[in-house]
PDB file of N, CA and C in Angstrom:
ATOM      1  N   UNK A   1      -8.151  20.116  19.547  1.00  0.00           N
ATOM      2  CA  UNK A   1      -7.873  21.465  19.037  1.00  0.00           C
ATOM      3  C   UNK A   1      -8.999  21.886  18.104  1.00  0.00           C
ATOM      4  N   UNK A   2      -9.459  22.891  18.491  1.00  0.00           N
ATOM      5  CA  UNK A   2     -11.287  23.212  17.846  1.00  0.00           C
ATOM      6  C   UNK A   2     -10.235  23.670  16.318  1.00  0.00           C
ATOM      7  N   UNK A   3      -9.119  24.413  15.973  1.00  0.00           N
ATOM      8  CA  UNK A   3      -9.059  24.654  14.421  1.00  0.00           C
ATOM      9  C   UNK A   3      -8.173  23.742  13.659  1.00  0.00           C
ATOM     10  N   UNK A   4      -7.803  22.769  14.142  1.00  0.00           N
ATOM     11  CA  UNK A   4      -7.256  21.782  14.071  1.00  0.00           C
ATOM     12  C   UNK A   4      -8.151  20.974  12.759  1.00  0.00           C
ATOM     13  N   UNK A   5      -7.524  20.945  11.724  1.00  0.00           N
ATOM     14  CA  UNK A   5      -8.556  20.175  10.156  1.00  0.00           C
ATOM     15  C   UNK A   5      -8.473  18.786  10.952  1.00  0.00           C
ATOM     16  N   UNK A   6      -7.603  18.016  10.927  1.00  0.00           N
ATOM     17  CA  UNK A   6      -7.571  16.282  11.126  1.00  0.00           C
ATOM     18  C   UNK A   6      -8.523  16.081  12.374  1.00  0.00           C
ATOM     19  N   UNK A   7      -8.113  16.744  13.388  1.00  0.00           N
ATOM     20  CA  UNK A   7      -9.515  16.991  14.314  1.00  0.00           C
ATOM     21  C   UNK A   7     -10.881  16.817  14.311  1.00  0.00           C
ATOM     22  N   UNK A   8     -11.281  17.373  13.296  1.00  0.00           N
ATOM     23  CA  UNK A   8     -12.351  17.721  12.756  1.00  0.00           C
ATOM     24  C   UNK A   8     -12.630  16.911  12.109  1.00  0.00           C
ATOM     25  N   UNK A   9     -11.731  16.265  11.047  1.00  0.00           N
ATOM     26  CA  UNK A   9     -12.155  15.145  10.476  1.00  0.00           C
ATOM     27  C   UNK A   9     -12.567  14.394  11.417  1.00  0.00           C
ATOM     28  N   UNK A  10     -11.837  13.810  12.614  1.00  0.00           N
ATOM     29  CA  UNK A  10     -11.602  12.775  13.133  1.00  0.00           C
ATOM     30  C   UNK A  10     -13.133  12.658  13.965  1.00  0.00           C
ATOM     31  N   UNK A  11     -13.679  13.750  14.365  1.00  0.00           N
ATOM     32  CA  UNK A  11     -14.658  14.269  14.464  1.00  0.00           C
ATOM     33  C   UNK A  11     -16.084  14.384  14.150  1.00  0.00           C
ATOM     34  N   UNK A  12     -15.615  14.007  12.546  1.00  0.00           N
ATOM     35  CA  UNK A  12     -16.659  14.077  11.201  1.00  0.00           C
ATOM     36  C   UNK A  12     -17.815  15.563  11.543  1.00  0.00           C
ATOM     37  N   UNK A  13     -16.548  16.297  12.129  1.00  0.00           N
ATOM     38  CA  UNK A  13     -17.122  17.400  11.609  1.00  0.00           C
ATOM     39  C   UNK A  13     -16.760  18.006  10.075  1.00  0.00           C
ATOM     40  N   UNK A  14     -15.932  17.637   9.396  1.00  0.00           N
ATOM     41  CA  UNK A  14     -15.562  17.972   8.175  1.00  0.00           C
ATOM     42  C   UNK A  14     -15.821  16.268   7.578  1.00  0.00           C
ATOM     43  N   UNK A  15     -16.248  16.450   5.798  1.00  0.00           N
ATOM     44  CA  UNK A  15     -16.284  14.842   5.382  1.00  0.00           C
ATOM     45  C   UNK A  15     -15.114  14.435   5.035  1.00  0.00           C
ATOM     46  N   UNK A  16     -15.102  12.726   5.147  1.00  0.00           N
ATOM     47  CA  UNK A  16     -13.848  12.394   4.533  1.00  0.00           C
ATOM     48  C   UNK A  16     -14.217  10.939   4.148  1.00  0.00           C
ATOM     49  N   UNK A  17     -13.383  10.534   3.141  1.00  0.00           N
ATOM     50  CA  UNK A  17     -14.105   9.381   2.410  1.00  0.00           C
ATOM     51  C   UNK A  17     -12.796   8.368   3.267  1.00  0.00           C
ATOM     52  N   UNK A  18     -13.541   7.598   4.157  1.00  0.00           N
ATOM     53  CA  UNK A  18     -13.280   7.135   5.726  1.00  0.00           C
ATOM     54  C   UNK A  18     -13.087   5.684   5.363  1.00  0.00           C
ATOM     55  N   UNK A  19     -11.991   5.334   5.224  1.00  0.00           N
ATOM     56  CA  UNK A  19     -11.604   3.623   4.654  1.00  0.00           C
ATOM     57  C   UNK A  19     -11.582   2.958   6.159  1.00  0.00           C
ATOM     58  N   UNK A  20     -11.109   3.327   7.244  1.00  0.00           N
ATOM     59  CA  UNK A  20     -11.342   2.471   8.573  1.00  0.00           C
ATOM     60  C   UNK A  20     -11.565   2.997   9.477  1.00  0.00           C
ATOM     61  N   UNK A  21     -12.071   3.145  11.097  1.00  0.00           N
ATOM     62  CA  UNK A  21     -12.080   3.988  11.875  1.00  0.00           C
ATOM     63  C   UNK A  21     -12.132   2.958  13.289  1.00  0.00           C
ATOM     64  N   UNK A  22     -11.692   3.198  14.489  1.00  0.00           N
ATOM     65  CA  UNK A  22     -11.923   2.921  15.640  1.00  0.00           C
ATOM     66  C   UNK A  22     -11.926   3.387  16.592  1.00  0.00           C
ATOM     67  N   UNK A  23     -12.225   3.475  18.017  1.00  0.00           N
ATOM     68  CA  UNK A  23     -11.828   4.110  18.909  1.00  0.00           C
ATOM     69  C   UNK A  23     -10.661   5.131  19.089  1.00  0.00           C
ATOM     70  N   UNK A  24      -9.606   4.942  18.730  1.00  0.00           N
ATOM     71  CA  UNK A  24      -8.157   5.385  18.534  1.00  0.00           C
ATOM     72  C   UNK A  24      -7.690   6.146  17.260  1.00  0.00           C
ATOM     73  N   UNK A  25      -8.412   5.847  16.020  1.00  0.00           N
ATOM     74  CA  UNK A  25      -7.718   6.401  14.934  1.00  0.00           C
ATOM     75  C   UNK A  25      -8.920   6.283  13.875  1.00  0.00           C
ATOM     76  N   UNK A  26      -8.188   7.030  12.703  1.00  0.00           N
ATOM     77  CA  UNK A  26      -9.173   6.927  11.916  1.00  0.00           C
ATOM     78  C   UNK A  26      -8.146   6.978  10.577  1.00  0.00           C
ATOM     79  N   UNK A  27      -8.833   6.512   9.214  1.00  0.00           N
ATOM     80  CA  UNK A  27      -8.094   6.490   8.167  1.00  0.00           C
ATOM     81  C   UNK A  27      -9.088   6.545   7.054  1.00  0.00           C
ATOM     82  N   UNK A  28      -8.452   7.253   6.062  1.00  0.00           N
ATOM     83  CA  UNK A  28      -9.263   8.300   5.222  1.00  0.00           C
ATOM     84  C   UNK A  28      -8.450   8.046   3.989  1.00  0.00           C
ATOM     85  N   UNK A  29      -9.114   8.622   2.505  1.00  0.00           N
ATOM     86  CA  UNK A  29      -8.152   8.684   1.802  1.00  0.00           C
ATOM     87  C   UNK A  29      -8.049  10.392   1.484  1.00  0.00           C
ATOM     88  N   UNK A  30      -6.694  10.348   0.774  1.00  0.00           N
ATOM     89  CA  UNK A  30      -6.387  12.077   0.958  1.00  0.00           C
ATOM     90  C   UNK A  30      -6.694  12.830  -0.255  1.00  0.00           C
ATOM     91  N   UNK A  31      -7.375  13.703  -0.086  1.00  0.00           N
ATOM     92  CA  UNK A  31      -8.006  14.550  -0.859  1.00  0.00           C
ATOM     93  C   UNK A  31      -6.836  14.760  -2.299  1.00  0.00           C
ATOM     94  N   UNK A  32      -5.821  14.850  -2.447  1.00  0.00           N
ATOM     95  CA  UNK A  32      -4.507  14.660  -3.167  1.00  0.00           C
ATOM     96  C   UNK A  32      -3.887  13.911  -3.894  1.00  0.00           C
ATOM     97  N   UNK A  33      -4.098  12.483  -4.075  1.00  0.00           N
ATOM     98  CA  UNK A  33      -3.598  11.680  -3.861  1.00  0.00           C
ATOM     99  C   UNK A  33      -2.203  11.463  -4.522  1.00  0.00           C
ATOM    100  N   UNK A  34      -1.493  11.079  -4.398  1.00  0.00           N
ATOM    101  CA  UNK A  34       0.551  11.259  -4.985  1.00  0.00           C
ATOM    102  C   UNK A  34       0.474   9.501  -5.301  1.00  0.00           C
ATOM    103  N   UNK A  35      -0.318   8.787  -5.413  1.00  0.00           N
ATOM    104  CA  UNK A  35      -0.337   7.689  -5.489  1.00  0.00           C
ATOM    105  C   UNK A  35      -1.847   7.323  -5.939  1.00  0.00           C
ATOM    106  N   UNK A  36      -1.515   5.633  -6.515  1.00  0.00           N
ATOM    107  CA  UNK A  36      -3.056   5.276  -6.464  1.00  0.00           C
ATOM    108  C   UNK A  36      -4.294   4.864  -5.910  1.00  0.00           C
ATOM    109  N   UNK A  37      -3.470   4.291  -4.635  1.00  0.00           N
ATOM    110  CA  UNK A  37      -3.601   4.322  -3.791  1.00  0.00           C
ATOM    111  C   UNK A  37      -2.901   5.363  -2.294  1.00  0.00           C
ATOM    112  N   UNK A  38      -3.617   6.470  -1.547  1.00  0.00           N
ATOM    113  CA  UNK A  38      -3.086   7.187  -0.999  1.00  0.00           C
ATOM    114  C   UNK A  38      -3.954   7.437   0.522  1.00  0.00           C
ATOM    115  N   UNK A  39      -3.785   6.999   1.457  1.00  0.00           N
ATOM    116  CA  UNK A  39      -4.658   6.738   2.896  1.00  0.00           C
ATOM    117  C   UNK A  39      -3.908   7.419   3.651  1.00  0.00           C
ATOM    118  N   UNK A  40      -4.603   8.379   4.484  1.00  0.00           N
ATOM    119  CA  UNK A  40      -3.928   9.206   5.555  1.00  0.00           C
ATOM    120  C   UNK A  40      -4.611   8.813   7.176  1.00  0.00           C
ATOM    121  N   UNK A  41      -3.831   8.209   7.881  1.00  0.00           N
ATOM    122  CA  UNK A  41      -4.408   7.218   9.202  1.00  0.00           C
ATOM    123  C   UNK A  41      -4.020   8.507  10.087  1.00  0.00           C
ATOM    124  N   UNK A  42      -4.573   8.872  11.152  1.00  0.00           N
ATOM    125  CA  UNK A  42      -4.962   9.849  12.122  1.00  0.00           C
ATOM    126  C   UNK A  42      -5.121   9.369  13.492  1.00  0.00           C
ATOM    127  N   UNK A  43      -4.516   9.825  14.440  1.00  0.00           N
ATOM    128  CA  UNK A  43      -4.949   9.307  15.836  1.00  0.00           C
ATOM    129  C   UNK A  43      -6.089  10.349  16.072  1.00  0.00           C
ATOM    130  N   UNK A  44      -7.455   9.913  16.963  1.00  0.00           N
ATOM    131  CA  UNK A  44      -8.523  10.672  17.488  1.00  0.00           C
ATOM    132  C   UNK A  44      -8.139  12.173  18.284  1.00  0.00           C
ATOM    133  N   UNK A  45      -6.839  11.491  18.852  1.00  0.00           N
ATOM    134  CA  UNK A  45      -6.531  12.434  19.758  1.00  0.00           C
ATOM    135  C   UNK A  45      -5.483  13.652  19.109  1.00  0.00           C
ATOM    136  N   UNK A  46      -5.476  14.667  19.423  1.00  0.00           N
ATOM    137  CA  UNK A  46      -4.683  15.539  18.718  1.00  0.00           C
ATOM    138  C   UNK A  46      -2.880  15.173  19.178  1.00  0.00           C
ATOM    139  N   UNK A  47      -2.213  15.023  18.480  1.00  0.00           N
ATOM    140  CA  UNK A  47      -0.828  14.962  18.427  1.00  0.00           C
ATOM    141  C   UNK A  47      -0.386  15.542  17.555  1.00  0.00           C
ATOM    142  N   UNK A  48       0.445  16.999  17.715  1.00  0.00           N
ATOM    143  CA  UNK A  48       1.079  17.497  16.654  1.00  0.00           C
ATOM    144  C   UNK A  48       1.992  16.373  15.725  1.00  0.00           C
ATOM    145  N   UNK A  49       2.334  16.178  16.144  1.00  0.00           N
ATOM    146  CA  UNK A  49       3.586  15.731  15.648  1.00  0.00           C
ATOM    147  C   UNK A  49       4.302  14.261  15.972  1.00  0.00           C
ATOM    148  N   UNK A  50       5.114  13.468  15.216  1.00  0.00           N
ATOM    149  CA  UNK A  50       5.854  12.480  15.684  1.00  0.00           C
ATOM    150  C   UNK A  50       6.691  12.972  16.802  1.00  0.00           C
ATOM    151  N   UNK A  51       7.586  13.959  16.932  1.00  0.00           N
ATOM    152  CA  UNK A  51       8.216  14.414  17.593  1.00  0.00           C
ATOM    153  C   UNK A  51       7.525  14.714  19.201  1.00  0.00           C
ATOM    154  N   UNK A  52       6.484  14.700  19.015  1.00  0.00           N
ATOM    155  CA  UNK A  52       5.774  15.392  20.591  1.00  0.00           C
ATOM    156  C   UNK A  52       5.422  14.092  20.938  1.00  0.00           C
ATOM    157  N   UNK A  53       5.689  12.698  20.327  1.00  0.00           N
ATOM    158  CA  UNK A  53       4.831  11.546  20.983  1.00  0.00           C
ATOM    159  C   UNK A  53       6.156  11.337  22.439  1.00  0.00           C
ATOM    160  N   UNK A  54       5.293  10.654  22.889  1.00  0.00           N
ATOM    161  CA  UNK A  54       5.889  10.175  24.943  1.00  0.00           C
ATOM    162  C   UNK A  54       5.574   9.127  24.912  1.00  0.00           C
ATOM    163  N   UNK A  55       6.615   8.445  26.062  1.00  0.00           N
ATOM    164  CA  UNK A  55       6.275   6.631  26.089  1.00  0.00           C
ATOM    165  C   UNK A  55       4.283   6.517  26.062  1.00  0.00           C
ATOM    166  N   UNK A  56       3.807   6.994  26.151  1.00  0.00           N
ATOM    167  CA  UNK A  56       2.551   7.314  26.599  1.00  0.00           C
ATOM    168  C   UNK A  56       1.750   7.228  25.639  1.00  0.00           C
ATOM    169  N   UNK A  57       1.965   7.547  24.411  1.00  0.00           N
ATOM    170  CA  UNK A  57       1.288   7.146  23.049  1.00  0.00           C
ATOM    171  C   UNK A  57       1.723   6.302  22.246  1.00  0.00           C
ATOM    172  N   UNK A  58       2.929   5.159  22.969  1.00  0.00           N
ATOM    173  CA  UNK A  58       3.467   4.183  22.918  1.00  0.00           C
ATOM    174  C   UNK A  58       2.408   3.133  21.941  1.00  0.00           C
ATOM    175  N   UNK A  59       1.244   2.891  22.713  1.00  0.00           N
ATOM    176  CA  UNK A  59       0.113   1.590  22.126  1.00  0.00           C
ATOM    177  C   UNK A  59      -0.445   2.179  21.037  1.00  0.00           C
ATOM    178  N   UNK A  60      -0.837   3.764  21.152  1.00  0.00           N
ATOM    179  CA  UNK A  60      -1.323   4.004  19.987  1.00  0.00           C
ATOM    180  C   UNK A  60      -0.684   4.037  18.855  1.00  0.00           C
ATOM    181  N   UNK A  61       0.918   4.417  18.572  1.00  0.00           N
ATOM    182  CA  UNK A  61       1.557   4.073  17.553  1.00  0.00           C
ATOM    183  C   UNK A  61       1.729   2.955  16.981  1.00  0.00           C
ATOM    184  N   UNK A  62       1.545   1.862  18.357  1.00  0.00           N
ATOM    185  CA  UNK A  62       1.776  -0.031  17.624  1.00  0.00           C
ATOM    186  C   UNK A  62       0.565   0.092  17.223  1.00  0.00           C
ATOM    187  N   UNK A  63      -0.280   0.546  17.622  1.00  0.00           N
ATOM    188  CA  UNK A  63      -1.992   0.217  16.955  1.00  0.00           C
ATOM    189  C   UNK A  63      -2.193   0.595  15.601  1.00  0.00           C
ATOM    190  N   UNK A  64      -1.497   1.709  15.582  1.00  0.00           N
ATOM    191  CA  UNK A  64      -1.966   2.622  14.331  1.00  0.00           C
ATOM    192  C   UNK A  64      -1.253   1.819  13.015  1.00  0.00           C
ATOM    193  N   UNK A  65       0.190   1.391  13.259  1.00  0.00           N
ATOM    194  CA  UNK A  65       1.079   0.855  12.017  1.00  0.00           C
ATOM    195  C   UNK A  65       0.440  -0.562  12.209  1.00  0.00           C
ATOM    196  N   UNK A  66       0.019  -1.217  12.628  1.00  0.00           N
ATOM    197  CA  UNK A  66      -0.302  -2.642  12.906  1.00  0.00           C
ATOM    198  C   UNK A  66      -1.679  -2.462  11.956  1.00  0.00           C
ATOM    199  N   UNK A  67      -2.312  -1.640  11.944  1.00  0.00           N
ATOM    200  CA  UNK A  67      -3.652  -1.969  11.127  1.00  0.00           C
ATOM    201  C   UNK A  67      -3.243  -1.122   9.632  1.00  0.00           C
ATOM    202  N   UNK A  68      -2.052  -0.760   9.635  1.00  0.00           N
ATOM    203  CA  UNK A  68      -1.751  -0.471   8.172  1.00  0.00           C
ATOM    204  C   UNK A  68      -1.477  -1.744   6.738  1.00  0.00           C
ATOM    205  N   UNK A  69      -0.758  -2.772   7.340  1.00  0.00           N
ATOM    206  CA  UNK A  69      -0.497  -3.852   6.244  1.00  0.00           C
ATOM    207  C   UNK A  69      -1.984  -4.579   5.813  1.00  0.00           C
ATOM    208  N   UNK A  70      -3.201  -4.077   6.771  1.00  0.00           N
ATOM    209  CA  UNK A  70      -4.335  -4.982   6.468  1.00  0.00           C
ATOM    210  C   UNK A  70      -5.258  -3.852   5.360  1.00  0.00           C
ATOM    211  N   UNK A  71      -5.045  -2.469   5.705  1.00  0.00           N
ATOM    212  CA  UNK A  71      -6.173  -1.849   5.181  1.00  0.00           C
ATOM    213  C   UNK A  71      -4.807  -1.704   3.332  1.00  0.00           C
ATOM    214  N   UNK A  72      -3.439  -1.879   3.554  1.00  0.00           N
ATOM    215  CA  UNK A  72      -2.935  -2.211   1.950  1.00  0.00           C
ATOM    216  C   UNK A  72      -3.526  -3.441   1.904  1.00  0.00           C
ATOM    217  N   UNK A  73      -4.042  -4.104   2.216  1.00  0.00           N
ATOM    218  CA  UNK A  73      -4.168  -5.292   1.263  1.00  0.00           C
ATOM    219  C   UNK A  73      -5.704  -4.877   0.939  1.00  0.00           C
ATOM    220  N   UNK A  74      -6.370  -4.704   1.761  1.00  0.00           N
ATOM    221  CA  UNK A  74      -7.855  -4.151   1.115  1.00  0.00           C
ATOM    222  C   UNK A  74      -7.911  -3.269   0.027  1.00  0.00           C
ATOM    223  N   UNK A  75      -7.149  -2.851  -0.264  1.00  0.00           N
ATOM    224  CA  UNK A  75      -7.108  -1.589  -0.947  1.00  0.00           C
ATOM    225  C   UNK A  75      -6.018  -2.206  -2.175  1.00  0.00           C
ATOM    226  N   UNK A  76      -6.027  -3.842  -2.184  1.00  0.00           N
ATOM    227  CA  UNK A  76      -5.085  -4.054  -3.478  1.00  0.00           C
ATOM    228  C   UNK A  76      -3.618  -4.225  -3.518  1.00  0.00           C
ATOM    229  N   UNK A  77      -3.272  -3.820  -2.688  1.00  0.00           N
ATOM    230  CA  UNK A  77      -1.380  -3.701  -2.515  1.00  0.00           C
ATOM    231  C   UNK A  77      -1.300  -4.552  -2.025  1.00  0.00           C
ATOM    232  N   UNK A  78      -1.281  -5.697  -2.863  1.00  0.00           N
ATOM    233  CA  UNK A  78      -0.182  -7.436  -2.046  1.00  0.00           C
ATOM    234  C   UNK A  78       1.197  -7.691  -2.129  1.00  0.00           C
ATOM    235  N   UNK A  79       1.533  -6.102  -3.130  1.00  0.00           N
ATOM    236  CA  UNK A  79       2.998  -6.393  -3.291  1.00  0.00           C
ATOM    237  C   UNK A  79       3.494  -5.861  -2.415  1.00  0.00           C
ATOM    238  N   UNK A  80       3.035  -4.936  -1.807  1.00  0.00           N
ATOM    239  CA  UNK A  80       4.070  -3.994  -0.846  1.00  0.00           C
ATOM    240  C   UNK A  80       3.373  -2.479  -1.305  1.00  0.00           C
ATOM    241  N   UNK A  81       3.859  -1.892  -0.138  1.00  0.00           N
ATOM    242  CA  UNK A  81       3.619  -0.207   0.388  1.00  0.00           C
ATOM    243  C   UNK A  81       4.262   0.340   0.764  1.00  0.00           C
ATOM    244  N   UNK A  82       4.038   1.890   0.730  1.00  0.00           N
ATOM    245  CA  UNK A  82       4.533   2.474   1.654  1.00  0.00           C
ATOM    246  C   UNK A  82       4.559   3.617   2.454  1.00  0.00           C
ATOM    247  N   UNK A  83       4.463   3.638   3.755  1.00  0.00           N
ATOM    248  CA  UNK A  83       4.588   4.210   4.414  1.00  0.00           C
ATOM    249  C   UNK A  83       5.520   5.494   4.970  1.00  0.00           C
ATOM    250  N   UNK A  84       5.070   6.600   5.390  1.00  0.00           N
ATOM    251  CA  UNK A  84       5.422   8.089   5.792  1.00  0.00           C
ATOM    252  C   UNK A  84       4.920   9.078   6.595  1.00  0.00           C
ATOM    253  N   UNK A  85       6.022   9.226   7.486  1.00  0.00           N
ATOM    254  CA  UNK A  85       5.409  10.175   8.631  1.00  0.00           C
ATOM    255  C   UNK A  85       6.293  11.508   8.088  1.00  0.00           C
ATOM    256  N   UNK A  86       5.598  12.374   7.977  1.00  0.00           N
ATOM    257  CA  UNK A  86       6.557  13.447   7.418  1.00  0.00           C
ATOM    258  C   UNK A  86       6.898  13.930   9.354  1.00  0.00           C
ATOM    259  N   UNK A  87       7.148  14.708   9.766  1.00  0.00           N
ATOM    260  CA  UNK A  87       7.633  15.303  10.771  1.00  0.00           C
ATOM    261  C   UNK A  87       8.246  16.361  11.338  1.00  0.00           C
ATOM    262  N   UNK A  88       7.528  17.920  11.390  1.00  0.00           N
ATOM    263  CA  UNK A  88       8.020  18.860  11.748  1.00  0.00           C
ATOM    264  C   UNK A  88       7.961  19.579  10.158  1.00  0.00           C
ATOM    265  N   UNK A  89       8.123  20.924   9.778  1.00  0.00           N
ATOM    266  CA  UNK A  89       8.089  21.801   8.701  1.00  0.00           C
ATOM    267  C   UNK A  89       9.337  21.181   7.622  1.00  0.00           C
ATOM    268  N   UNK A  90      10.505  20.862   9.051  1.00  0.00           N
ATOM    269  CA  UNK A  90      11.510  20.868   7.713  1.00  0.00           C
ATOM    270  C   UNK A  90      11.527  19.182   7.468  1.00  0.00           C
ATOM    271  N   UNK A  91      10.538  18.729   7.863  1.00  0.00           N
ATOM    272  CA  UNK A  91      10.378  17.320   7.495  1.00  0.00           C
ATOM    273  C   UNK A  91       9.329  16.857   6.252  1.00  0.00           C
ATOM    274  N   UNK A  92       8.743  18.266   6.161  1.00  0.00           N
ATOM    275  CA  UNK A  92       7.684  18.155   5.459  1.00  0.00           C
ATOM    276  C   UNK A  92       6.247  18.437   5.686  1.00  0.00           C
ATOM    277  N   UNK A  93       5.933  18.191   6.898  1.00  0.00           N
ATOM    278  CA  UNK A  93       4.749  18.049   7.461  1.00  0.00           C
ATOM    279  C   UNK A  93       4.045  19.608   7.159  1.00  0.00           C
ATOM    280  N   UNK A  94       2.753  19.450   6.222  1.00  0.00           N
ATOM    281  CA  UNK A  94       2.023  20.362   6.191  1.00  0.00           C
ATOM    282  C   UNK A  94       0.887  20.809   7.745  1.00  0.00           C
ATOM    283  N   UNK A  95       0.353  19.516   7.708  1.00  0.00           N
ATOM    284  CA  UNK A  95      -0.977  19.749   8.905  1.00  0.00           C
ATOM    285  C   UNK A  95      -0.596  19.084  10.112  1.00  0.00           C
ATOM    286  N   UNK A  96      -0.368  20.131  11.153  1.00  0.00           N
ATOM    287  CA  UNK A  96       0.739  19.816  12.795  1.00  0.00           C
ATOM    288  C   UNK A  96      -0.579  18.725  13.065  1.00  0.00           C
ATOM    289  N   UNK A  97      -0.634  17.743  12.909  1.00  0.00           N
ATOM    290  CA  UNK A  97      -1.557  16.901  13.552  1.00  0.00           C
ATOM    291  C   UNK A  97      -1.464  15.426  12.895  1.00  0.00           C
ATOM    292  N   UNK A  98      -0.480  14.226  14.021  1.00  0.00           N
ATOM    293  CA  UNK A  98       0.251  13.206  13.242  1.00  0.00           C
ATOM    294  C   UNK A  98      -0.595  12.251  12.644  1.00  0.00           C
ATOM    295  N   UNK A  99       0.236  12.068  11.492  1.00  0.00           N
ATOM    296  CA  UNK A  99      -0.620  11.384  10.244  1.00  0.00           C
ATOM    297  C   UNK A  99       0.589  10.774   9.551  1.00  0.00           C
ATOM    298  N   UNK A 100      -0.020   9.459   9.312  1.00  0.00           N
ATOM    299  CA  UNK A 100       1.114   8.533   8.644  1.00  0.00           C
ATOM    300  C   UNK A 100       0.452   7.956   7.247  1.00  0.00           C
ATOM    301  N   UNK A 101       1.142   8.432   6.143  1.00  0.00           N
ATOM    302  CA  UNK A 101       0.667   8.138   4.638  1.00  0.00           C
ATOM    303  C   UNK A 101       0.519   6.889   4.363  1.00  0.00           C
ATOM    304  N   UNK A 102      -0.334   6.505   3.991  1.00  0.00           N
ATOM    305  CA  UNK A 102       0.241   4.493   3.131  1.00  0.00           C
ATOM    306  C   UNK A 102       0.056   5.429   1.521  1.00  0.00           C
ATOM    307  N   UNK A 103       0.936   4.295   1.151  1.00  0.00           N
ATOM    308  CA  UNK A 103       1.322   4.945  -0.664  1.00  0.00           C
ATOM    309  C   UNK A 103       1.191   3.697  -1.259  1.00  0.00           C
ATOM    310  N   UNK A 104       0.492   3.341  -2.382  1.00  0.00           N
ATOM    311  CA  UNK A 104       0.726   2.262  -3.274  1.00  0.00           C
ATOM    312  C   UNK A 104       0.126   2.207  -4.276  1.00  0.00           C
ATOM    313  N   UNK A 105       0.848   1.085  -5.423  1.00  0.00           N
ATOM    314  CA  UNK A 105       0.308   0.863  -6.627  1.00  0.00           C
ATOM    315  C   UNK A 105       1.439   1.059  -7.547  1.00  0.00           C
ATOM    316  N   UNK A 106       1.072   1.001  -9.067  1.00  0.00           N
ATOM    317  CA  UNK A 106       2.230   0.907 -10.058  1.00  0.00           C
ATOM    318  C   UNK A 106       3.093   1.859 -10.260  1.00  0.00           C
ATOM    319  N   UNK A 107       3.212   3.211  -9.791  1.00  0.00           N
ATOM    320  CA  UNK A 107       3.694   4.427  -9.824  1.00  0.00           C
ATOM    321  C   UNK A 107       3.749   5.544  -8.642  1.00  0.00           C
ATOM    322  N   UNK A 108       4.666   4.610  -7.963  1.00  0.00           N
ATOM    323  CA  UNK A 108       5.403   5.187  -6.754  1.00  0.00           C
ATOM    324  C   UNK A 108       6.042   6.668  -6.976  1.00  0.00           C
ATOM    325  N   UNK A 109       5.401   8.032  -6.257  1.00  0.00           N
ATOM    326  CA  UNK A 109       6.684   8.947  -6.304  1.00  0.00           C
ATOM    327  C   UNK A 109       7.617   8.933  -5.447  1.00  0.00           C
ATOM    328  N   UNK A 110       9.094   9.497  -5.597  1.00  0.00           N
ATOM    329  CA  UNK A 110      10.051   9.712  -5.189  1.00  0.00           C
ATOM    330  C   UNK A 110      10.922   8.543  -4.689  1.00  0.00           C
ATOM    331  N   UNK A 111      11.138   8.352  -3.240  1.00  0.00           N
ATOM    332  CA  UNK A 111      12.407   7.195  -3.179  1.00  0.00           C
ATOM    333  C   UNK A 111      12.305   6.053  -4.463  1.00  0.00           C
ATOM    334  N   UNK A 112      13.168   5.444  -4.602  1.00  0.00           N
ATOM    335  CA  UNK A 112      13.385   4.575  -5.359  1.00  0.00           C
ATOM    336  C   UNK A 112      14.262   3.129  -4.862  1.00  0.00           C
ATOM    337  N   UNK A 113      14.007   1.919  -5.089  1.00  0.00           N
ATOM    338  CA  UNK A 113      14.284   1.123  -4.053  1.00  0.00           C
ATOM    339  C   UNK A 113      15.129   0.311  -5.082  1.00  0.00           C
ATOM    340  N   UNK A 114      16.689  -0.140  -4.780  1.00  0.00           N
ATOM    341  CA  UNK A 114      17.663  -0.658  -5.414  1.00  0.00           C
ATOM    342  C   UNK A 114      17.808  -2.143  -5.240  1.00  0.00           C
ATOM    343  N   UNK A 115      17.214  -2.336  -4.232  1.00  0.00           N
ATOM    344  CA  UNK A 115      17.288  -3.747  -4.292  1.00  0.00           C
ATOM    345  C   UNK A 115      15.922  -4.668  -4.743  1.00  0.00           C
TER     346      UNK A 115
END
């Protein structure tokens, strides 16, 4: 999608300070960050949305969460992370183009974990 921002990143037609990249995806940290760690992982290919994925982008989703527990530990988080796909407007999702958050460090926002 030529107006597509993550696109573009993915692209490096726009910069992005680029923590991993491969054939399939790419991962960046986010201009924002809600954490102290805050990485926004991107498939190459345009996918609006969690909702629009098909058995068909099946490998790329195991690919994409599978190289998430390695780039938290690079990045310092041995205790744990976490992860977020926002999904659709009323899910949250600002930019229609799927992207899954890693969050970590001493000052987690929002959920809160009881056990």
């Amino acid at each position: 999608m030529s107006d597509c921002l993550f696109c573009k990143i993915a692209a490096g037609e726009i910069p992005a300070k680029v923590a991993y990249q491969d054939a399939q995806m790419v991962v960046f940290h986010d201009i924002a960050p809600a954490a102290e760690v805050h990485l926004l992982a991107i498939p190459r290919a345009h996918l609006a949305s969690l909702d629009e994925a098909t058995p068909e982008h099946d490998a790329l989703l195991a690919h994409m969460l599978r190289q998430l527990p390695r780039l938290a530990r690079e990045h310092g988080l041995d205790s744990g992370f976490r992860t977020i796909i926002n999904t659709g407007k009323g899910g949250g999702q600002e930019v229609f183009h799927l992207h899954m958050h890693l969050l970590g460090g001493t000052k987690l926002p929002g959920f809160k974990c009881t056990d």
